[in-house]
Protein backbone atom coordinates (compact mmCIF):
# COMPACT_ATOMS: atom_id res chain seq x y z
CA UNK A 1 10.41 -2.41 -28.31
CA UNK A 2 13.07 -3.94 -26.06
CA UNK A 3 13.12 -7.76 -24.88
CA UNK A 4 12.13 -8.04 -21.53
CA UNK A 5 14.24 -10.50 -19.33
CA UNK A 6 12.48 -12.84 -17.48
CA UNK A 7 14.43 -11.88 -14.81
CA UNK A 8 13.62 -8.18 -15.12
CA UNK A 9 10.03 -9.09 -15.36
CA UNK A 10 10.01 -10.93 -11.76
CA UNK A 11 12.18 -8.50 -10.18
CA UNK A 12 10.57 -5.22 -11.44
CA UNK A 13 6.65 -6.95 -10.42
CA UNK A 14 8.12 -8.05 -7.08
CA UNK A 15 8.86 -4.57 -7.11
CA UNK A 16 5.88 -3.16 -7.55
CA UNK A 17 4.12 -5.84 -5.37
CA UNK A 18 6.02 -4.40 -2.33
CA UNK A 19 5.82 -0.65 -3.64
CA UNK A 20 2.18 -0.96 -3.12
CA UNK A 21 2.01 -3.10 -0.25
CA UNK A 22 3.40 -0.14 2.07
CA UNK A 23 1.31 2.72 -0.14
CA UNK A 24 4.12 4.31 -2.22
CA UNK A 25 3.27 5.87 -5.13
CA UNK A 26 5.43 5.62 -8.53
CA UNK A 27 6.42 9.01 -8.15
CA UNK A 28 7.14 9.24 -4.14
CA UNK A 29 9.29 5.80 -4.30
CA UNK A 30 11.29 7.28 -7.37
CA UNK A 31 12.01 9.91 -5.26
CA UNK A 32 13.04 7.77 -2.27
CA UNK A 33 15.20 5.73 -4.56
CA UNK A 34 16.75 8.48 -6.53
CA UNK A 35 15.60 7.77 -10.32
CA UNK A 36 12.57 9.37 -12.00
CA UNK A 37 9.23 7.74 -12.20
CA UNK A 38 9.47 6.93 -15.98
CA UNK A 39 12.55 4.66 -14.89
CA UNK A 40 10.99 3.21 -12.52
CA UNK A 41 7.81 2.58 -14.50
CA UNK A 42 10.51 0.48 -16.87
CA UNK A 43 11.52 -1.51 -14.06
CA UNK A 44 8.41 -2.37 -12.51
CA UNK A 45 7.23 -3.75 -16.58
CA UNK A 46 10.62 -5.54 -16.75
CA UNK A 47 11.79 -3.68 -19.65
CA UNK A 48 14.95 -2.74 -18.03
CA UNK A 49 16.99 -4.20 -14.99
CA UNK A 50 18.08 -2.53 -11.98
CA UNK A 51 21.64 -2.31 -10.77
CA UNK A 52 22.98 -3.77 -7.27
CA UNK A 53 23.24 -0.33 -6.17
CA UNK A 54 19.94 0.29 -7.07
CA UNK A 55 18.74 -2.89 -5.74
CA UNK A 56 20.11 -2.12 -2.72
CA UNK A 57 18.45 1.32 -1.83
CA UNK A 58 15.36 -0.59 -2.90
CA UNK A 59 15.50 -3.21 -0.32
CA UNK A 60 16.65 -0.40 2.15
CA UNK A 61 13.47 1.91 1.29
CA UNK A 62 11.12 -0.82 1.86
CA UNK A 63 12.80 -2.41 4.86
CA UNK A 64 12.80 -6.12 3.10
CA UNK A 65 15.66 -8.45 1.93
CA UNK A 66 17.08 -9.04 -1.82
CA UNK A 67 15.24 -12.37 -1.90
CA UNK A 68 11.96 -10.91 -1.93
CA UNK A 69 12.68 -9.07 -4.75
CA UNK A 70 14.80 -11.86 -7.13
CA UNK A 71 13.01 -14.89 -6.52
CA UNK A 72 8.91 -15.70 -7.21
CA UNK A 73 6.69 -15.34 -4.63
CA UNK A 74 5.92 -18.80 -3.66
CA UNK A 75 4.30 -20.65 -0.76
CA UNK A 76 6.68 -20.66 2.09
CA UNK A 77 6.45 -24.34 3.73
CA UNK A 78 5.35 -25.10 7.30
CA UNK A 79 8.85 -26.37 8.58
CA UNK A 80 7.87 -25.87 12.44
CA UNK A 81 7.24 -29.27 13.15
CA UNK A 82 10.70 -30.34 11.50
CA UNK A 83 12.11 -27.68 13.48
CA UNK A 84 10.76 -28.65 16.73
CA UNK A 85 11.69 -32.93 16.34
CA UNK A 86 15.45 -31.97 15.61
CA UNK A 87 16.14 -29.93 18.30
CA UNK A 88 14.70 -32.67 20.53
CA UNK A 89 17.23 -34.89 19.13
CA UNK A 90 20.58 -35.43 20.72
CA UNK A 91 23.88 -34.13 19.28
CA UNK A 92 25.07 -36.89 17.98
CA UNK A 93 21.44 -37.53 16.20
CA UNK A 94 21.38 -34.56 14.76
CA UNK A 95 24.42 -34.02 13.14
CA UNK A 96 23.27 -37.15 11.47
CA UNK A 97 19.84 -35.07 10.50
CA UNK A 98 21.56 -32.15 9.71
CA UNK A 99 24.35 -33.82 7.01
CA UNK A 100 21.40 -35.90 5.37
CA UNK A 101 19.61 -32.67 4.93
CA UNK A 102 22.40 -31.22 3.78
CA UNK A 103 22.93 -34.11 0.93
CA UNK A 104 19.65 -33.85 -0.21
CA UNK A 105 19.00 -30.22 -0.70
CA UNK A 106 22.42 -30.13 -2.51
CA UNK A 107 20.55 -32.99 -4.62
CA UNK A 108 17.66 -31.12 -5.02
CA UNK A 109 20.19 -27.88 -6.54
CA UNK A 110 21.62 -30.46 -8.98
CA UNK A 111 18.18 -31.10 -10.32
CA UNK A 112 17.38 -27.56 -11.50
């Protein structure tokens, strides 16, 4: 039996998650997508990848974006009250918001 990738695993159950969320079936999204529904059953377990082309058509059929698909499905945070204090703030003010933020998510990256 192959390895599965981590990476595989996420992407082909993200896959699957949205598959059934609009009511495909293995074997009508295959056909959509243009692979047979054994491969596709591979993909969804995580025992193969998918390639960017493939990826692609994926994202197309189901009418979402590529990050839906390659990272987890987490929480999203409420950012609608940050959202609505800086664009009260003046120019000045918020480029001063804006290259803090900027610092510290690039801090946050280094930490990973």
């Amino acid at each position: 039996m192959k390895e599965r990738k981590d990476i595989n695993v996420l992407v082909g159950a993200n896959i699957k998650r949205e598959r059934e969320r609009v009511g495909y079936t293995q074997e009508r999204f295959s056909e959509m997508i243009g692979i047979g529904p054994k491969s596709l059953s591979a993909i969804e377990r995580g025992t193969v990848g998918v390639s960017l082309t493939l990826l692609l058509k994926i994202c197309n059929t189901l009418s979402i974006s590529s990050n839906t698909l390659l990272f987890a499905d987490t929480a999203k945070n409420n950012v609608q009250d940050i959202t609505e204090r800086l664009e009260r703030l003046p120019p000045e003010q918020f480029e001063i918001a804006h290259d803090i933020l900027c610092k510290l998510l690039e801090a946050f990256a280094l930490e990973k």
